[in-house]
Protein backbone atom coordinates (compact mmCIF):
# COMPACT_ATOMS: atom_id res chain seq x y z
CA UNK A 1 31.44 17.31 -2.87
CA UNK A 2 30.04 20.64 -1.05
CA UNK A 3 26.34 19.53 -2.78
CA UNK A 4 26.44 16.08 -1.64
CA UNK A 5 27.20 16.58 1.72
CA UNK A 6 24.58 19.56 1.69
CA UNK A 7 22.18 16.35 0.46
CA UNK A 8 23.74 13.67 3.22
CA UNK A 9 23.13 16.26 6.10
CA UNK A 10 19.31 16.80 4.75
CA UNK A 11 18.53 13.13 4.54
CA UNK A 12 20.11 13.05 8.46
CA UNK A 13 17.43 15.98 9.55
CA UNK A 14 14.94 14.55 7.30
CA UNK A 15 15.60 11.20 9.82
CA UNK A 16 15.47 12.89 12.60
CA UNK A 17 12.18 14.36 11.68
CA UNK A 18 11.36 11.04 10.98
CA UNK A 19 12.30 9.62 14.20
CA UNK A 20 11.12 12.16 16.53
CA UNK A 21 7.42 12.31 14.85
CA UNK A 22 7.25 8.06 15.64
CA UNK A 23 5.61 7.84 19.56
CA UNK A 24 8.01 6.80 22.22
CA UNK A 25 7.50 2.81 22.79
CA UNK A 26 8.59 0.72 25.90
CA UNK A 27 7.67 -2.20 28.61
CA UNK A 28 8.17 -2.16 31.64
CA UNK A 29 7.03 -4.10 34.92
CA UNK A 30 7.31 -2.63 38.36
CA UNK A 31 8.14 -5.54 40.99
CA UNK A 32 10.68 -5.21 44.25
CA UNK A 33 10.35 -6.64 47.40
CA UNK A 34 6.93 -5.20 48.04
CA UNK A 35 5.64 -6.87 45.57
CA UNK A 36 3.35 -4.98 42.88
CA UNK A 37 0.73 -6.83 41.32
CA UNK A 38 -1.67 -4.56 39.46
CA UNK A 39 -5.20 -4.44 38.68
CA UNK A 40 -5.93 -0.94 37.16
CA UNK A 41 -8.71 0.47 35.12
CA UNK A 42 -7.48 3.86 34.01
CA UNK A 43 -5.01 5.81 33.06
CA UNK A 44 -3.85 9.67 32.85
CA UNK A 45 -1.65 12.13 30.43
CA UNK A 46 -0.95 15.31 32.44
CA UNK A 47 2.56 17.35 32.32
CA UNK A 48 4.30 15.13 30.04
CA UNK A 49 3.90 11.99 32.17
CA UNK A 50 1.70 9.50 32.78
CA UNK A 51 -0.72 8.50 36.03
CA UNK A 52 -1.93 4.84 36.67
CA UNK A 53 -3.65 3.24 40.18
CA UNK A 54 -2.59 -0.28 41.14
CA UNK A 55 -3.48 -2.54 43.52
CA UNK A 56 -1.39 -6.01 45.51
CA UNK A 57 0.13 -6.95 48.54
CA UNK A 58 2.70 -5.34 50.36
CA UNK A 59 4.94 -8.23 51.81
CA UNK A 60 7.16 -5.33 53.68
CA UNK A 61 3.45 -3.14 54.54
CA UNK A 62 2.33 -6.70 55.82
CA UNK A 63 -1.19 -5.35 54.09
CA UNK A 64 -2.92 -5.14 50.94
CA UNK A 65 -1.98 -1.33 49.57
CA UNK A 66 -2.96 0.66 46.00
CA UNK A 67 -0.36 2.68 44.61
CA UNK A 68 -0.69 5.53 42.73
CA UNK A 69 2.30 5.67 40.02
CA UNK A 70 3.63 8.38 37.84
CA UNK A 71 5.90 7.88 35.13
CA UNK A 72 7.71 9.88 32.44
CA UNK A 73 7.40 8.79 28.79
CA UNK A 74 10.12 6.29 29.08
CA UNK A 75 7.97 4.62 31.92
CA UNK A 76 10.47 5.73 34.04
CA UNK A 77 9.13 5.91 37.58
CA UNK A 78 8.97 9.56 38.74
CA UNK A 79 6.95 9.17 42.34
CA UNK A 80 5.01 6.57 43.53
CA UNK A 81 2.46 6.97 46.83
CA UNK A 82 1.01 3.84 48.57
CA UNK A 83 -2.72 4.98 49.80
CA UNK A 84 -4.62 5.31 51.59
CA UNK A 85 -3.25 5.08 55.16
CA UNK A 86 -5.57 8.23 56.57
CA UNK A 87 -8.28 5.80 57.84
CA UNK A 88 -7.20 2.09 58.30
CA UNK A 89 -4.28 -0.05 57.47
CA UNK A 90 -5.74 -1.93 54.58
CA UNK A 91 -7.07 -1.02 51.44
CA UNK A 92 -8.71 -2.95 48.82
CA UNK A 93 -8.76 -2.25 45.06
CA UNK A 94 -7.33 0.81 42.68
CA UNK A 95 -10.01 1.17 40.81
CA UNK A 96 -10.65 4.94 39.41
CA UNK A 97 -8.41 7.68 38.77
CA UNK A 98 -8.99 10.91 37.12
CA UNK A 99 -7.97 14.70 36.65
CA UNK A 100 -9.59 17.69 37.79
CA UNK A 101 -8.88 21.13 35.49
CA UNK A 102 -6.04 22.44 37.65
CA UNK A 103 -4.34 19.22 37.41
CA UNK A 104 -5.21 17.57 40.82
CA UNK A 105 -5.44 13.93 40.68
CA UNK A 106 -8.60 11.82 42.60
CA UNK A 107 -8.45 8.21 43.49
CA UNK A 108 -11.28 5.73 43.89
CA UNK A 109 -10.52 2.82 45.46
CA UNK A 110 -11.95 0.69 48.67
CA UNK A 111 -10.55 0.20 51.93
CA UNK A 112 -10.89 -2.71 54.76
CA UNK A 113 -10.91 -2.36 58.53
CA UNK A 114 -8.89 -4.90 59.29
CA UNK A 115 -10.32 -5.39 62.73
CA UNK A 116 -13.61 -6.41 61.48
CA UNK A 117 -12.77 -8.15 57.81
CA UNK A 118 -16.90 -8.27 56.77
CA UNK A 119 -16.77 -4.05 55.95
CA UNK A 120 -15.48 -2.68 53.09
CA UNK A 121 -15.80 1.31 52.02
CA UNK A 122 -15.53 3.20 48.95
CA UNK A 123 -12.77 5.89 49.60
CA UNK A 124 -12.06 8.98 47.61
CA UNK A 125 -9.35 10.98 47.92
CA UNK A 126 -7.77 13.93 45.98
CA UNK A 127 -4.17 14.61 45.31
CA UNK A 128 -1.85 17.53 43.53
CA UNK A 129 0.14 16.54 40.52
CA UNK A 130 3.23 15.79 42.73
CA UNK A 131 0.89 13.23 45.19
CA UNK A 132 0.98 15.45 48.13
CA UNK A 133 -2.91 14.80 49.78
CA UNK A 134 -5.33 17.52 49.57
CA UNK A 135 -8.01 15.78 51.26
CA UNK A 136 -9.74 12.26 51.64
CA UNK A 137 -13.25 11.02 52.10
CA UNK A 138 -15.34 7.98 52.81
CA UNK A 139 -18.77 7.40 52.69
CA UNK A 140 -20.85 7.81 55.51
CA UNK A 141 -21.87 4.26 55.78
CA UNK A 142 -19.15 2.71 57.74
CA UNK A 143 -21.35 -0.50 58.13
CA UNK A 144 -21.21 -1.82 54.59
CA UNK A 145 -19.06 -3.52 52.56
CA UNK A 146 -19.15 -1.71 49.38
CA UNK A 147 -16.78 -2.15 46.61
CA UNK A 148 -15.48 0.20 43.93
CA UNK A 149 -16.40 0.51 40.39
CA UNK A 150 -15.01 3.44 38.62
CA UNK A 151 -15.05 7.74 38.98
CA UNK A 152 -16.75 10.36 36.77
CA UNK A 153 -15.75 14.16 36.86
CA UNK A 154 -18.20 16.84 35.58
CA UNK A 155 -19.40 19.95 36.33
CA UNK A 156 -17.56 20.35 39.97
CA UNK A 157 -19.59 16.79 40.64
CA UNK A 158 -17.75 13.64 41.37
CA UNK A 159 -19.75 10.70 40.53
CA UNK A 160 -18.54 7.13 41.90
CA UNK A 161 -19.98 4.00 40.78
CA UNK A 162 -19.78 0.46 42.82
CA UNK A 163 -21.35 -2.23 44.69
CA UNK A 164 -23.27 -3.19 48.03
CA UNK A 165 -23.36 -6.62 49.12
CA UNK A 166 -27.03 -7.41 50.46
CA UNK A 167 -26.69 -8.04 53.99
CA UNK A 168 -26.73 -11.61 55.14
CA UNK A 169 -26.90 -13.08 51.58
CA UNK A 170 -25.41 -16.14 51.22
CA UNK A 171 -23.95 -16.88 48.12
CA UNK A 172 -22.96 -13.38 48.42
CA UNK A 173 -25.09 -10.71 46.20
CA UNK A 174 -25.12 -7.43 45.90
CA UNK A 175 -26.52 -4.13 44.22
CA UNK A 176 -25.23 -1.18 42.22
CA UNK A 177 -24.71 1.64 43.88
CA UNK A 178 -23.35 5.19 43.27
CA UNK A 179 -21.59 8.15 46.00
CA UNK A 180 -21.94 11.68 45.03
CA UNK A 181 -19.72 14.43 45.86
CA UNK A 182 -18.31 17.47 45.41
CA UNK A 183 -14.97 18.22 44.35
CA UNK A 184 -14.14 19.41 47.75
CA UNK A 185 -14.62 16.35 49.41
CA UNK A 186 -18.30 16.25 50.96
CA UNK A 187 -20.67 13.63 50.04
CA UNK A 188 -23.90 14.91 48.40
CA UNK A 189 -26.02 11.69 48.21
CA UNK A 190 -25.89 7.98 47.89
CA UNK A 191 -27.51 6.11 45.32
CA UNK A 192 -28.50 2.21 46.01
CA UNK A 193 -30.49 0.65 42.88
CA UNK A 194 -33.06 -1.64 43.60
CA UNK A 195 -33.68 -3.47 40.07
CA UNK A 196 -35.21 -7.13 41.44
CA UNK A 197 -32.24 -9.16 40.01
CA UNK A 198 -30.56 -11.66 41.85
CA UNK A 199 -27.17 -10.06 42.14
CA UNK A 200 -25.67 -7.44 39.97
CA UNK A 201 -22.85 -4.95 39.75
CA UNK A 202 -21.76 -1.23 38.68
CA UNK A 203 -18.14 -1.16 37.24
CA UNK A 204 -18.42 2.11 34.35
CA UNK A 205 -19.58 5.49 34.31
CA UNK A 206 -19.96 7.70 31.65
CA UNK A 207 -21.55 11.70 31.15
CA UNK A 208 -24.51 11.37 28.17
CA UNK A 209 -24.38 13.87 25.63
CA UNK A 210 -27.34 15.01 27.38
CA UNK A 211 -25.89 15.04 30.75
CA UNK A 212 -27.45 12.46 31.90
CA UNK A 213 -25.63 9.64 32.93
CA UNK A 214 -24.56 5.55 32.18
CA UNK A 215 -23.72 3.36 34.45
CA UNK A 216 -22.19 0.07 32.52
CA UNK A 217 -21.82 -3.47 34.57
CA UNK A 218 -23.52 -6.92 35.01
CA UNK A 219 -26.47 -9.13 36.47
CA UNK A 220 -25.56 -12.51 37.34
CA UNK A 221 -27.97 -15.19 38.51
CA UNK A 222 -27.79 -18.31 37.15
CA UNK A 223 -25.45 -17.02 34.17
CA UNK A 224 -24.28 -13.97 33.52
CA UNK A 225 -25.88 -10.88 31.43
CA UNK A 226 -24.68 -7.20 30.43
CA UNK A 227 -26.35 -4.32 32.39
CA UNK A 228 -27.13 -0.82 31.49
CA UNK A 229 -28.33 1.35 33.31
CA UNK A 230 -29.64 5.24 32.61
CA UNK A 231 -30.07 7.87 35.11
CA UNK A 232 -30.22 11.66 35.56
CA UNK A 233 -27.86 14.03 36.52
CA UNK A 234 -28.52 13.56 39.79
CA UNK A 235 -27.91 9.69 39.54
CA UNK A 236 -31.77 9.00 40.37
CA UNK A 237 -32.93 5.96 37.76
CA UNK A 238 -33.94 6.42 34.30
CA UNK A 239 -34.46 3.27 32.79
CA UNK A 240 -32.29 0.32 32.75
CA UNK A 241 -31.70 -3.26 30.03
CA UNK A 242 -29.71 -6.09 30.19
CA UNK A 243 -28.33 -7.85 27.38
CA UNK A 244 -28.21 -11.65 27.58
CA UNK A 245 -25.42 -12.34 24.71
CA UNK A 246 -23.17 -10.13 26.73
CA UNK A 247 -20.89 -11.31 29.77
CA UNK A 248 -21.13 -8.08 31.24
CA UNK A 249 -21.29 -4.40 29.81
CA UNK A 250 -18.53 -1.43 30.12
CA UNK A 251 -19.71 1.25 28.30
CA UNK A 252 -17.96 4.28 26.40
CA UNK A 253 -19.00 7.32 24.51
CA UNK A 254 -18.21 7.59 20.71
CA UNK A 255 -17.89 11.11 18.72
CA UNK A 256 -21.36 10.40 16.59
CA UNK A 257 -23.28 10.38 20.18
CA UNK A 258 -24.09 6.67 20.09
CA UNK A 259 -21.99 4.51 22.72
CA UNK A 260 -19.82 1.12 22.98
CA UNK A 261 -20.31 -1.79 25.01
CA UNK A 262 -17.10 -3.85 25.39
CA UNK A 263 -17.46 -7.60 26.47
CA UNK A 264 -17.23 -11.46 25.84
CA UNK A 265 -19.84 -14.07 24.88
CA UNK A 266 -20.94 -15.69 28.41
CA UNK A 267 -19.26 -18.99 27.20
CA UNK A 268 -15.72 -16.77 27.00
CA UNK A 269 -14.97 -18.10 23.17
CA UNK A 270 -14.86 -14.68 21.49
CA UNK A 271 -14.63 -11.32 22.75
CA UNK A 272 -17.63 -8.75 21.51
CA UNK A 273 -18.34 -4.81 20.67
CA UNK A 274 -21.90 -3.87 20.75
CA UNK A 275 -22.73 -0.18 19.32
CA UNK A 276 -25.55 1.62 20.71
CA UNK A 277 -28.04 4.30 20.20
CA UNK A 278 -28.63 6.83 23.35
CA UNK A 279 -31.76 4.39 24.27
CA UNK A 280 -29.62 1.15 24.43
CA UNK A 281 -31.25 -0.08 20.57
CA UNK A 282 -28.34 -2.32 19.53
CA UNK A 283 -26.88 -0.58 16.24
CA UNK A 284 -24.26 -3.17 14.89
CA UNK A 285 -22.73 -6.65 17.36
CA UNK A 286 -19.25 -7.82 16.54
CA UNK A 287 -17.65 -11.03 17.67
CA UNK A 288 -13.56 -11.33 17.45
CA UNK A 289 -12.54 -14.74 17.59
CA UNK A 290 -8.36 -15.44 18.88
CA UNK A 291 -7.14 -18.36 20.43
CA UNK A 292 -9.22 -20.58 22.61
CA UNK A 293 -10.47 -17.56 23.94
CA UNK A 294 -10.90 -14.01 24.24
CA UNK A 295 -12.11 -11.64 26.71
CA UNK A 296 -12.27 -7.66 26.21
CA UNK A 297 -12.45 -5.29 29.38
CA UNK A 298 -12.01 -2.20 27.93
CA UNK A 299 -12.44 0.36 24.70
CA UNK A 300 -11.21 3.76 23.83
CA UNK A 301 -12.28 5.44 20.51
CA UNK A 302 -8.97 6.67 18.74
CA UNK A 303 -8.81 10.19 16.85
CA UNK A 304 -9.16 8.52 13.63
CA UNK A 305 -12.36 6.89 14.76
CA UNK A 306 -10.95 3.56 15.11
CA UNK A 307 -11.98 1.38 18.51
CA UNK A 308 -9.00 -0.11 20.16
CA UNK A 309 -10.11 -2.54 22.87
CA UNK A 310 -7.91 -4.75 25.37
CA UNK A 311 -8.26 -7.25 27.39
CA UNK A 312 -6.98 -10.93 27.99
CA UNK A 313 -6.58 -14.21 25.68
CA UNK A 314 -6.92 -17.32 27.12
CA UNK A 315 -4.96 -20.21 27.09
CA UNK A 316 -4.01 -23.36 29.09
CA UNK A 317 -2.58 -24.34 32.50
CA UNK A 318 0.71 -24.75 31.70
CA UNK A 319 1.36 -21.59 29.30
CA UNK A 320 -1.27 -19.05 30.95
CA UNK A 321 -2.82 -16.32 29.19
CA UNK A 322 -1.23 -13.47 27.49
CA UNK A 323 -2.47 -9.89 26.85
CA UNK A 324 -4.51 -8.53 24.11
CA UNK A 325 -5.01 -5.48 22.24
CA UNK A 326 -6.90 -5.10 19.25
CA UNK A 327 -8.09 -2.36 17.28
CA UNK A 328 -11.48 -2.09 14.74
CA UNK A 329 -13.12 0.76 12.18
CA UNK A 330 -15.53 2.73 13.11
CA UNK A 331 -18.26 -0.06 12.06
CA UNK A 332 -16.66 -2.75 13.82
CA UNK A 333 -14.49 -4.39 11.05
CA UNK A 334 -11.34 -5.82 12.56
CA UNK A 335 -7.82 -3.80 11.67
CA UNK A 336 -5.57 -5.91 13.27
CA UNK A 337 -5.32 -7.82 16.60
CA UNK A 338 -2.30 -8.59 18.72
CA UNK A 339 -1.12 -10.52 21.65
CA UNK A 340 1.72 -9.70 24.37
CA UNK A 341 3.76 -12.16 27.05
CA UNK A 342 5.15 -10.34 29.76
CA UNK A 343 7.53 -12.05 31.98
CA UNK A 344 6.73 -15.45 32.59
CA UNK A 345 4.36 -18.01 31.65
CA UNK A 346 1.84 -17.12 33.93
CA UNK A 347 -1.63 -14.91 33.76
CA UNK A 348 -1.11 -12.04 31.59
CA UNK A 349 -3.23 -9.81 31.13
CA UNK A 350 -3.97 -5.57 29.57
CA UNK A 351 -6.89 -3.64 31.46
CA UNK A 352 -6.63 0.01 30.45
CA UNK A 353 -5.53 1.93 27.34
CA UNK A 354 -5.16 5.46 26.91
CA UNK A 355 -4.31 7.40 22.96
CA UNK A 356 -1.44 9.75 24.27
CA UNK A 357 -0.68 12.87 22.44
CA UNK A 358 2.36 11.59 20.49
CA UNK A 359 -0.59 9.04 18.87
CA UNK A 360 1.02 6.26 20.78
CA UNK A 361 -0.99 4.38 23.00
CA UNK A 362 -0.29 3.65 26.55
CA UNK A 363 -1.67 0.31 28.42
CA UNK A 364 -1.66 -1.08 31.53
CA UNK A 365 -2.32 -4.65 33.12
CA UNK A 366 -0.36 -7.09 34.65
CA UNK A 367 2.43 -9.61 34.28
CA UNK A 368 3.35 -12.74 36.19
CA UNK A 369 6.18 -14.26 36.77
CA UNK A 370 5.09 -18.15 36.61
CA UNK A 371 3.25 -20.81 38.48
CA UNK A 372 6.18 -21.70 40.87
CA UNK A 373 5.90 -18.70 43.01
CA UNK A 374 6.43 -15.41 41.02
CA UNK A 375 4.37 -12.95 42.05
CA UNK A 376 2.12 -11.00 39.86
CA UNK A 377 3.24 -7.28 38.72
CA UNK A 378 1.72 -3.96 37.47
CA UNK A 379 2.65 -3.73 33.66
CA UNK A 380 2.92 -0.81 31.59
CA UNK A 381 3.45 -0.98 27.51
CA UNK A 382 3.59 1.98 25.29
CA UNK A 383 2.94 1.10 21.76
CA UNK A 384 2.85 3.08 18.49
CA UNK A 385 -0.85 3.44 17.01
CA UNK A 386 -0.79 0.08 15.26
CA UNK A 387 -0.04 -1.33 18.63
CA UNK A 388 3.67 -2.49 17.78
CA UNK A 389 5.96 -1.93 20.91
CA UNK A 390 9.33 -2.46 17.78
CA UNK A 391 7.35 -0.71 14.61
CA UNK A 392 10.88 -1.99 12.46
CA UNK A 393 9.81 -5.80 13.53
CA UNK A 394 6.09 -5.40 13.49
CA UNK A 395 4.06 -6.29 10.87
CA UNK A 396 0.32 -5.13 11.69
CA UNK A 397 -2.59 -7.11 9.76
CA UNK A 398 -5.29 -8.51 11.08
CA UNK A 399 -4.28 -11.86 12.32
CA UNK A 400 -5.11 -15.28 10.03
CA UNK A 401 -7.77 -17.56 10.35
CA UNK A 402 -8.57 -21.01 8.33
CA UNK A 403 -11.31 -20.18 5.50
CA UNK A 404 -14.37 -22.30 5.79
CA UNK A 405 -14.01 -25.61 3.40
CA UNK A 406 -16.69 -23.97 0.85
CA UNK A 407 -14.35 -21.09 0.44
CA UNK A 408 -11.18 -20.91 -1.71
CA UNK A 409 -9.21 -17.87 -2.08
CA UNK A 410 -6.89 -18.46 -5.81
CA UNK A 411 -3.98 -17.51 -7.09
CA UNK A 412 -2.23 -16.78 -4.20
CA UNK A 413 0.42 -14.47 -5.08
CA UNK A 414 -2.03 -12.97 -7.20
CA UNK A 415 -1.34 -9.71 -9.91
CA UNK A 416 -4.35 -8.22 -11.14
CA UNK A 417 -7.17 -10.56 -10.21
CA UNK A 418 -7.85 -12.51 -7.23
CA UNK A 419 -10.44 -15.36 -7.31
CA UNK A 420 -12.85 -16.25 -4.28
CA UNK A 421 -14.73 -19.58 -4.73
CA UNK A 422 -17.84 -20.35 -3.11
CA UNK A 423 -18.88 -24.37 -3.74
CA UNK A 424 -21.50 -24.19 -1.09
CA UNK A 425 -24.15 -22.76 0.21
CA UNK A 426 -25.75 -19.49 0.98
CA UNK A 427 -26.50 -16.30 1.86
CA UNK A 428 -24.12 -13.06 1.44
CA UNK A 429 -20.27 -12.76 2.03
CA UNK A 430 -18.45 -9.30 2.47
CA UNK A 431 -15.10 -9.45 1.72
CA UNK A 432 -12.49 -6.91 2.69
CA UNK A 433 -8.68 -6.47 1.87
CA UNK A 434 -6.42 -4.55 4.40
CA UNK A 435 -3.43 -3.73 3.60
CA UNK A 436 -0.18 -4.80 5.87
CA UNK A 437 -1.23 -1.76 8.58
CA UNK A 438 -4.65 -3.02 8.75
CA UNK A 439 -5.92 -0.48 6.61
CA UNK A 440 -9.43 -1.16 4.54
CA UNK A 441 -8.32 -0.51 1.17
CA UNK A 442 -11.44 -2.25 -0.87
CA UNK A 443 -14.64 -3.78 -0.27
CA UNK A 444 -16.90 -6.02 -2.23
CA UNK A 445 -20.10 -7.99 -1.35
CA UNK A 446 -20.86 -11.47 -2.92
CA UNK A 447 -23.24 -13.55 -3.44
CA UNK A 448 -23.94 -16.89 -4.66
CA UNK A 449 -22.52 -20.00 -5.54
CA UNK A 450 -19.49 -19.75 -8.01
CA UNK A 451 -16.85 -18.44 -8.48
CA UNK A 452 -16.14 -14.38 -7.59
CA UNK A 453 -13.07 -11.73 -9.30
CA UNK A 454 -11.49 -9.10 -7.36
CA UNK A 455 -9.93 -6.61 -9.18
CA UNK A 456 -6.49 -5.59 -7.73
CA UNK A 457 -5.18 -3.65 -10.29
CA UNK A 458 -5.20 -0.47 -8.65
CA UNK A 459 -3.22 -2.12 -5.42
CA UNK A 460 0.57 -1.76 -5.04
CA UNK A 461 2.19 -4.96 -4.86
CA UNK A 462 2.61 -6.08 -1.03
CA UNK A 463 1.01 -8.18 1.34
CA UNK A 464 -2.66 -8.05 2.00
CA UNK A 465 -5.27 -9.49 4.23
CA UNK A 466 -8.86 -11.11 2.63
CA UNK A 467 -10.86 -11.18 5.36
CA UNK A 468 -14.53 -12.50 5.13
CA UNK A 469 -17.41 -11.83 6.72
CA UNK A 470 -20.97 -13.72 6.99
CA UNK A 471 -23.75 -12.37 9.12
CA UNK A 472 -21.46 -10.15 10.61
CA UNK A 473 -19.16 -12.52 11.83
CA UNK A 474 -15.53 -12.82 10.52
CA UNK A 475 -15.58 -16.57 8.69
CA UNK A 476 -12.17 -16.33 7.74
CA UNK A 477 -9.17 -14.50 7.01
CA UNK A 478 -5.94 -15.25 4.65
CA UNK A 479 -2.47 -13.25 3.96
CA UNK A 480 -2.43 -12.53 0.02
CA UNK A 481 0.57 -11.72 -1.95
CA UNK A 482 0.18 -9.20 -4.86
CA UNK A 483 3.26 -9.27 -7.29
């Protein structure tokens, strides 16, 4: 009796252990009478808590406001500021946040005089860890209207992308720009880029592993195009490319030094990830088809080398979008994709992820309540790493797709041999089997018509994915059974 209750009270610790090494999930929207819809690029980790900027309208501040938010690990909210209010009544956007060493917090974000509604400036402002103001700072142009991209810290430098509308154009367009300053709050130059495109915008920043810089965003004239851009430290011009299959271009460093472009195709069918060498070469172009639509507006690289990206799927009128996450191997094959409703059936959508150091990862976006009214509300989701908010009702594989009518995938359960039958055609298929995680557990290449053997002998019986690729785009995907 003494031995097995020596053995019941291990298996409890061994649970525990089990339980306290899975990341802490939730969701949770933020909405009262003020009203907090959220548009919000990044996020923070700092002091066991989390940092995100927002953006709506105040219905009791009788303005448009950005909050900055910080909540525990439960999403709990632990102080919230509404900013700026040092130099007008109305601000505009919530657009970069990020952490100096001592754990001061700086905001980007815009702001409107609300006595002449034509000028718009990019505001900066730095704050401790509990939101108390250390100091705030506009640029020196007061006569623009320049809007907000995004904020780069390095080397005692703050670096803040953006963009100037050209004075007097009509339809409005505008130019990239960057502010430079120092980390005590004193502008150290201003950047305007003068590339001869019709209109065209700055929306990422990034530090090279050269210390030069990238500044990710878009041209639009008559349609719309990905823009790079490459510049010193000093932000003066380098070179820059645009890339016409993109719909837009954010860009993010991976650990190998090459970089990641996260976008859509211009016709907003399929969401793609474009890998990059340090001149802009394009290395290897994925498309990621879901729904009637898919758009991606941000990456992270995860510590296993994974991408996860998010962004928004579309649908129709009546049932809105939802939100998307999905998450790819280092060369681009898809893991597993997912998509989220929030509170109504209106436009949902994710716009910032962050890995967190449990291995969970932590997103923000937005929410709405419906078409008859609701307002729209800042979002936050913590997920486990195989982006399941309930990881004992998840199951995580990359999501099914009808197999072209040349393909047939036979037996299905299968035991020790799976058949793939090609009738027509050519050219090269890749196929790839993921287990029910997502994870790539064998490869082959075929080719040829006929008829094609995988081995699965060395599998564990379980449910797997056979997903197929042509030219680098996913053909098809079905859920095998192997007894």
């Amino acid at each position: 009796m003494r031995m097995k209750l020596l053995f019941c009270t291990l298996n409890f610790f061994a649970l525990l252990a089990q339980l306290a090494a899975q990341p802490i999930t939730f969701s949770r929207t933020y909405a009262d009478s003020l009203n907090w819809p959220a548009v919000s690029n990044n996020l923070i980790e700092m002091n066991d808590s989390y940092f995100c900027l927002s953006r709506g309208n105040g219905l009791s501040l009788n303005s448009s406001y950005t909050m900055l938010l910080n909540v525990d690990i439960y999403g709990n909210v632990i102080k919230r500021k509404f900013l700026p209010r040092t130099f007008q009544n109305q601000s505009w956007g919530g657009l970069g946040i990020a952490k100096a060493s001592n754990g001061d917090v700086f905001t980007l974000i815009g702001e409107r005089l609300v006595s002449n509604l034509n000028n718009i400036n990019i505001n900066i402002s730095r704050y401790t860890s509990d939101l108390d103001t250390v100091w705030n700072f506009q640029n020196t142009d007061s006569t623009s209207e320049d809007y907000p991209g995004n904020i780069l810290i390095s080397k005692g430098t703050i670096y803040c992308t953006g963009s100037r509308r050209i004075e007097n154009s009509n339809p409005a367009s505008f130019r990239g720009i960057m502010v430079v300053s120092d980390t005590s709050g004193n502008q150290i130059d201003f950047k305007e880029y003068n590339l001869d495109y019709t209109s065209y915008q700055l929306n990422t920043i990034i530090e090279s592993y050269d210390n030069s810089l990238y500044l990710g965003g878009l041209r639009y004239d008559s349609l719309y195009h990905g823009l790079l851009i490459k510049t010193d430290s000093l932000g003066n011009l380098i070179w820059h490319r645009w890339y016409p299959e993109l719909w837009g271009a954010n860009i993010n460093s991976l650990s190998d030094t090459t970089y990641l472009l996260t976008s859509w195709s211009p016709d907003g069918l399929n969401s793609i990830l474009t890998k990059i060498n340090p001149d802009g070469d394009i290395i290897w172009q994925r498309e990621y088809p879901f729904g009637t639509g898919l758009n991606l507006y941000t990456s992270i690289q995860t510590n296993d080398g994974g991408l996860v990206s998010v962004g928004l799927t579309n649908g129709d009128f009546e049932s809105g979008n939802d939100a998307y996450i999905q998450k790819v191997d280092s060369e681009g094959n898809l893991l597993w994709q997912r998509s989220f409703n929030g509170i109504g059936s209106g436009v949902d959508f994710f716009s910032g992820v962050l890995e967190t150091s449990d291995g969970g990862l932590l997103i923000n976006g937005s929410t709405n309540e419906g078409f008859s009214g609701g307002g729209q509300n800042l979002w936050l989701l913590k997920l486990d790493a195989n982006g399941c908010l309930d990881p004992q009702d998840c199951e995580v594989g990359v999501r099914d797709m009808p197999l072209p009518d040349a393909l047939t995938i036979y037996p299905n359960p299968a035991n020790e041999y799976l058949n793939l039958k090609i009738e027509q055609g050519s050219g090269t298929y890749t196929v790839f089997l993921h287990d029910a995680m997502g994870r790539l557990v064998q490869n082959e290449i075929l080719s040829g018509v006929g008829t094609h053997t995988l081995n699965l002998s060395g599998l564990a019986p379980g449910i797997y994915y056979c997903r197929v690729v042509q030219g680098g785009e996913v053909v098809g995907v079905e859920k095998v059974t192997k007894f």
